[in-house]
C-alpha atoms as a PDB file:
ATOM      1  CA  UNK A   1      92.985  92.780  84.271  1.00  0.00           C
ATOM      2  CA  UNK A   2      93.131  88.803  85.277  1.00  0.00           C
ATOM      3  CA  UNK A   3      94.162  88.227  89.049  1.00  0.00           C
ATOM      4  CA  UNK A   4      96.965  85.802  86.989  1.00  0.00           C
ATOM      5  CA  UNK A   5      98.270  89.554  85.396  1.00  0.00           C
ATOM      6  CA  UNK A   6      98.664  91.358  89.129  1.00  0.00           C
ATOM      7  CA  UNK A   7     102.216  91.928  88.553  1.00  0.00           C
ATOM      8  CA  UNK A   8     101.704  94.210  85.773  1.00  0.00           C
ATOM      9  CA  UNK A   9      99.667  96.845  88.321  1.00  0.00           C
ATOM     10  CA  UNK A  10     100.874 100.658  88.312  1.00  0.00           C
ATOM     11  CA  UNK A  11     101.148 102.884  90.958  1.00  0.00           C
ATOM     12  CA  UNK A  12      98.144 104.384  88.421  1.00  0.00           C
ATOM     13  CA  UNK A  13      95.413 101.797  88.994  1.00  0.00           C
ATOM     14  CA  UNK A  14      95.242 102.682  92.771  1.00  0.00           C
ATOM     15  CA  UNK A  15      92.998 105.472  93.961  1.00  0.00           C
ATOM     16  CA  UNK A  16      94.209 106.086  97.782  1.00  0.00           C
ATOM     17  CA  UNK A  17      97.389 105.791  99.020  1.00  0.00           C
ATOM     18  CA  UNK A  18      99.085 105.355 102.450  1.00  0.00           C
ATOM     19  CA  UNK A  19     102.494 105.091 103.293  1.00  0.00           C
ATOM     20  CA  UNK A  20     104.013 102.617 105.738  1.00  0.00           C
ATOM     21  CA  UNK A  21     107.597 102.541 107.398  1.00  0.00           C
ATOM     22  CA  UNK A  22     108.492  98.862 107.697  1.00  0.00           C
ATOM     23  CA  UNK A  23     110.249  98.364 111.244  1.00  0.00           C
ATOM     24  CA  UNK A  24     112.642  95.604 112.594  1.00  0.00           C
ATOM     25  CA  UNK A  25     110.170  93.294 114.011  1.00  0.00           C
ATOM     26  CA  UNK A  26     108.201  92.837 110.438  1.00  0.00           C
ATOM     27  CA  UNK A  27     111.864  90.993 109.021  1.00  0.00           C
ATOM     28  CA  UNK A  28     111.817  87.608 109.934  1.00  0.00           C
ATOM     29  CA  UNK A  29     115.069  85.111 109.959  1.00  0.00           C
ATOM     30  CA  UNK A  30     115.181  85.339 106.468  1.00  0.00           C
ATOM     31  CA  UNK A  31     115.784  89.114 106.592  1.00  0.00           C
ATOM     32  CA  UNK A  32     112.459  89.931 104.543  1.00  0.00           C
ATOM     33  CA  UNK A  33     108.715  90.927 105.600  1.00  0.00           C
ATOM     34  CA  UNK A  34     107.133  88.347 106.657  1.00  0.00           C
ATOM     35  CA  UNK A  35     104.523  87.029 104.732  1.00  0.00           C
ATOM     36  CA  UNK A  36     101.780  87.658 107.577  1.00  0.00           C
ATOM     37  CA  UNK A  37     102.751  91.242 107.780  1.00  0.00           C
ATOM     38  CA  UNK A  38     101.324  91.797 104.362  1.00  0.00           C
ATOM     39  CA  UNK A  39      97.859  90.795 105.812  1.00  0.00           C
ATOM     40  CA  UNK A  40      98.410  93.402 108.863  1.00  0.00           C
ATOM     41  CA  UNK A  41      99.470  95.878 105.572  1.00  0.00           C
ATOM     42  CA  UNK A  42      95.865  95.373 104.325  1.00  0.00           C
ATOM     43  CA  UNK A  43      94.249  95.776 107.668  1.00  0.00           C
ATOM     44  CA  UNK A  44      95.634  98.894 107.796  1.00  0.00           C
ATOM     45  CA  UNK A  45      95.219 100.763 104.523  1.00  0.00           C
ATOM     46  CA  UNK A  46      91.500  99.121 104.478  1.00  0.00           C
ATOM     47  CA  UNK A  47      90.472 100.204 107.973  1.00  0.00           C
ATOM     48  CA  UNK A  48      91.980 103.759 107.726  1.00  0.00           C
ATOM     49  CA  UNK A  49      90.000 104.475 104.490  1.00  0.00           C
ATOM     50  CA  UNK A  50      86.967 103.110 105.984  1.00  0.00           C
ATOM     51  CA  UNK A  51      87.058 104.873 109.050  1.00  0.00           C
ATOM     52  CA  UNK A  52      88.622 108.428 107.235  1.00  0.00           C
ATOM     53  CA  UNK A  53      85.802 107.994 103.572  1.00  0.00           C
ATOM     54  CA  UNK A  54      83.632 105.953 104.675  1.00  0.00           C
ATOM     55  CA  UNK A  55      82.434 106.699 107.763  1.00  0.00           C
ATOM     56  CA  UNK A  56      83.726 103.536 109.712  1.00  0.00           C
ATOM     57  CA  UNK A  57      83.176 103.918 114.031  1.00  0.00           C
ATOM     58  CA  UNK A  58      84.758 100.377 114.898  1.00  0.00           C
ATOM     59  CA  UNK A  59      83.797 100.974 118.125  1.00  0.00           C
ATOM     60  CA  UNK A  60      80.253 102.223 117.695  1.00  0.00           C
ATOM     61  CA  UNK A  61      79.016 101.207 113.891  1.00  0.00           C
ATOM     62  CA  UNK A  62      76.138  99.176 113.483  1.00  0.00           C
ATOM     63  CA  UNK A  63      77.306  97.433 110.579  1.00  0.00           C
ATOM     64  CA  UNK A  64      81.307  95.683 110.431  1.00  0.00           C
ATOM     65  CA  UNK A  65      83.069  93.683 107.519  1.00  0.00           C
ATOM     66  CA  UNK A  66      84.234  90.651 108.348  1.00  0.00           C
ATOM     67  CA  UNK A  67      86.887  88.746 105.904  1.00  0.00           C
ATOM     68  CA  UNK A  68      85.474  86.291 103.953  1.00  0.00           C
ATOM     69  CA  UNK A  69      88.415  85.562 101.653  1.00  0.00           C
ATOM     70  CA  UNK A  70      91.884  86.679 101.226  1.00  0.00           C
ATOM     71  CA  UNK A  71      95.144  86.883  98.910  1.00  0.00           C
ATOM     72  CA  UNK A  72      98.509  87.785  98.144  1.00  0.00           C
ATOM     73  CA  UNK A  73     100.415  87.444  95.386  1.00  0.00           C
ATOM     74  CA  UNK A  74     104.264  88.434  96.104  1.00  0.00           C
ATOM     75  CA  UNK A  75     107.166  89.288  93.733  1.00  0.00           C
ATOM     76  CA  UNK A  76     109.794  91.147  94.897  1.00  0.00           C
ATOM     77  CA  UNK A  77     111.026  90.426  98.116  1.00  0.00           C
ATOM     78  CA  UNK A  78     111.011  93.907 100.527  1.00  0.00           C
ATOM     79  CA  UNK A  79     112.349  94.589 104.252  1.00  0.00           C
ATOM     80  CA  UNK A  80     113.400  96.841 106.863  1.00  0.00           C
ATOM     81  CA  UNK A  81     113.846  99.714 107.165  1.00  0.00           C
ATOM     82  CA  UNK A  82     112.311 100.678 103.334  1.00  0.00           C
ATOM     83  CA  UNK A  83     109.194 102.554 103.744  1.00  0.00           C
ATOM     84  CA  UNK A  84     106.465 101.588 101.267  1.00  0.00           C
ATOM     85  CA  UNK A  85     103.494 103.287  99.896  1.00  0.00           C
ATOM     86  CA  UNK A  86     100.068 100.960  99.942  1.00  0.00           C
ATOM     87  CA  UNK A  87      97.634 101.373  97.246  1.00  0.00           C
ATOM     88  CA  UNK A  88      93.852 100.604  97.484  1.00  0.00           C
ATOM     89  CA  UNK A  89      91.283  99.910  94.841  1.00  0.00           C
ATOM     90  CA  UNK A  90      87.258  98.156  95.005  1.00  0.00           C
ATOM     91  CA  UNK A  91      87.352  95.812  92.506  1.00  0.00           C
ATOM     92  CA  UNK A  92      83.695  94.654  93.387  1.00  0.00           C
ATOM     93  CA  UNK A  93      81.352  96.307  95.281  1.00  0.00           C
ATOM     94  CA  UNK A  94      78.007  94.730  95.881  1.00  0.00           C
ATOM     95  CA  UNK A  95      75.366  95.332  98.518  1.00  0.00           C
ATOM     96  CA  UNK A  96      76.525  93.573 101.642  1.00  0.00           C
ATOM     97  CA  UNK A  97      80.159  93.205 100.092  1.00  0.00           C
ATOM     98  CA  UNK A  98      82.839  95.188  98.789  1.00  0.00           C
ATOM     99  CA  UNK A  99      86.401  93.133  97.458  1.00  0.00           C
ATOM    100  CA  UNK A 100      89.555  95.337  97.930  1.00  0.00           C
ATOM    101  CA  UNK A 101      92.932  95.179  96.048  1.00  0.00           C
ATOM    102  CA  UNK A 102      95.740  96.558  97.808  1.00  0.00           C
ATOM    103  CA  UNK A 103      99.447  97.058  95.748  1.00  0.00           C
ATOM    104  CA  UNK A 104     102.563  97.229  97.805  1.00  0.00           C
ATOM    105  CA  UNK A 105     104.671  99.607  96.545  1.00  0.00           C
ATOM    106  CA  UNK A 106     108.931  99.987  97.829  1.00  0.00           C
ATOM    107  CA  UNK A 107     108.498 103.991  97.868  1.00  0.00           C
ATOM    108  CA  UNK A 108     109.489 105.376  94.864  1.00  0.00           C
ATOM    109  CA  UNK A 109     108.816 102.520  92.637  1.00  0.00           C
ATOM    110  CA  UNK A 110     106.169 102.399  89.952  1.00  0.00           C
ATOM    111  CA  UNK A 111     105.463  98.345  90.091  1.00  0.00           C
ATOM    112  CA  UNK A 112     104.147  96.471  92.755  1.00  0.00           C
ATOM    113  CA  UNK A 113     106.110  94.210  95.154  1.00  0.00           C
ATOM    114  CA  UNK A 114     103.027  92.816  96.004  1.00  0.00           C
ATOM    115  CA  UNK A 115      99.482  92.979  95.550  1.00  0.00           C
ATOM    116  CA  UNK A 116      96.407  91.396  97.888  1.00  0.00           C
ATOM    117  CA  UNK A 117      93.353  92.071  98.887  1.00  0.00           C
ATOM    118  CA  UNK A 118      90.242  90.709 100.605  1.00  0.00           C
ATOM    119  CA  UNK A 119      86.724  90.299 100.601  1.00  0.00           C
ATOM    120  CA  UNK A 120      84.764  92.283 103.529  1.00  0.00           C
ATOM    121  CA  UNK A 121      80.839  91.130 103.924  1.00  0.00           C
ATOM    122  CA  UNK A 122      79.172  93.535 105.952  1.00  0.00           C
ATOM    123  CA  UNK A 123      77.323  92.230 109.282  1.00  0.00           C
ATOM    124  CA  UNK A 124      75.248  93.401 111.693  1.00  0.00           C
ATOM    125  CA  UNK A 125      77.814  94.585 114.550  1.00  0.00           C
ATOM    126  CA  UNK A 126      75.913  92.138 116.933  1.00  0.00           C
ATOM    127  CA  UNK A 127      73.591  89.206 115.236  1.00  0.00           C
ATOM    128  CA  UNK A 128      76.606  88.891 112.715  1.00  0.00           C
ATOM    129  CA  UNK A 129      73.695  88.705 110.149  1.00  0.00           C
ATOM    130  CA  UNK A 130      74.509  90.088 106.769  1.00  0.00           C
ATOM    131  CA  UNK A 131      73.093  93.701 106.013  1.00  0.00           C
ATOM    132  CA  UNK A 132      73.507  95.980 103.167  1.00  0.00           C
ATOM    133  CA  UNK A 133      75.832  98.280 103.418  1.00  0.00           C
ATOM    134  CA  UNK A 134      75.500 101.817 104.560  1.00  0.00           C
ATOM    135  CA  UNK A 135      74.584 105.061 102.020  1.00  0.00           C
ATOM    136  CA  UNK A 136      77.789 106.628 103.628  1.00  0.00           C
ATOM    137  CA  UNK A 137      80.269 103.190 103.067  1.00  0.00           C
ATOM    138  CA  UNK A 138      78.761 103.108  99.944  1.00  0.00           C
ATOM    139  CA  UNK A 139      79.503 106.148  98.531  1.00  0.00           C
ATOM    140  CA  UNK A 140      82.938 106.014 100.169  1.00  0.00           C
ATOM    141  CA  UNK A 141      83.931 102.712  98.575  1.00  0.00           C
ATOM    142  CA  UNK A 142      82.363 104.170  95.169  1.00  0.00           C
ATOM    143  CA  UNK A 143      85.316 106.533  95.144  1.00  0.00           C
ATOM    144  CA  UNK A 144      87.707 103.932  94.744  1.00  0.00           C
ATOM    145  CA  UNK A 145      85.761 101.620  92.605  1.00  0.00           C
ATOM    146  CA  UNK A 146      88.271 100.224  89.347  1.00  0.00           C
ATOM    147  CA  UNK A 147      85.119  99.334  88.069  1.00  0.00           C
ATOM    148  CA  UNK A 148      86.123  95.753  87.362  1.00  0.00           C
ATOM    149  CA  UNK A 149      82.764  93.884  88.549  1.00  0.00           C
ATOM    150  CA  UNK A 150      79.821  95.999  89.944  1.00  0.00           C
ATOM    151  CA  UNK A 151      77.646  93.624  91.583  1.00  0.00           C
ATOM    152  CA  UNK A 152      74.351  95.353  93.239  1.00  0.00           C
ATOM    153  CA  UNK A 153      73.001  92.107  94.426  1.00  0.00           C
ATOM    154  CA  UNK A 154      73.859  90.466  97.553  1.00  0.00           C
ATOM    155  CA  UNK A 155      77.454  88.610  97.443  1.00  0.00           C
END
């Protein structure tokens, strides 16, 4: 599916799900989330599959994915207090990089209100040097993998 088609995403085409109650401070004047809080959305579902599938230690893990590129594409407009159920695919996964897809999702509803992503490229916790990925992240991101691009050389 073209990045230009996001809007037609299903609850379906996302493998792991987390849920997310939206609180006061995510509205902003306009009485809507906040189109930053979307990123902090990403952050989240991302990091807690990493560290629950994939064997993530932020604090101890030699290897850490930094953002190398990012997106959002939003169209309907969501705020407190729904609660909303993130999706998360791979729709790349290389050897030092993995690109995510996450779908916002007003709980209950089958289309997206929104759908993101980024593009992690694993480092070397302290030279910042790009490494390939671990057996264990590997495997982890595998699971979610919409098989879109597999890329086993270095991105």
């Amino acid at each position: 599916m073209a990045e230009n088609n996001l809007k037609a995403r299903r609850r379906s085409d996302y493998a792991f799900f987390l849920p997310y109650r939206t609180r006061w401070s995510d509205n902003d004047q306009y009485s809507h989330i906040n189109n930053s809080i979307y990123y902090h959305l990403f952050d989240s579902i991302v990091n807690t599959y990493l560290i629950e599938h994939c064997g993530l230690q932020p604090n101890k893990s030699p290897l850490i994915g930094l953002v190398v590129s990012s997106f959002c594409q939003f169209f309907v407009p969501l705020s407190f207090p729904q609660v909303l159920d993130l999706g998360l695919r791979v729709n790349k996964l290389g050897t030092s990089s993995v690109t995510y897809e996450v779908g916002v999702f007003e709980e209950g509803k089958d289309a997206p209100a929104a759908v993101g992503g980024y593009t992690h490229v694993f480092v070397e916790s302290q030279s910042r040097k790009s490494m390939a990925m671990g057996a264990e992240t590997k495997a982890g991101l595998q699971k979610i993998f919409a098989g879109t691009t597999r890329v086993d050389a270095k991105m």
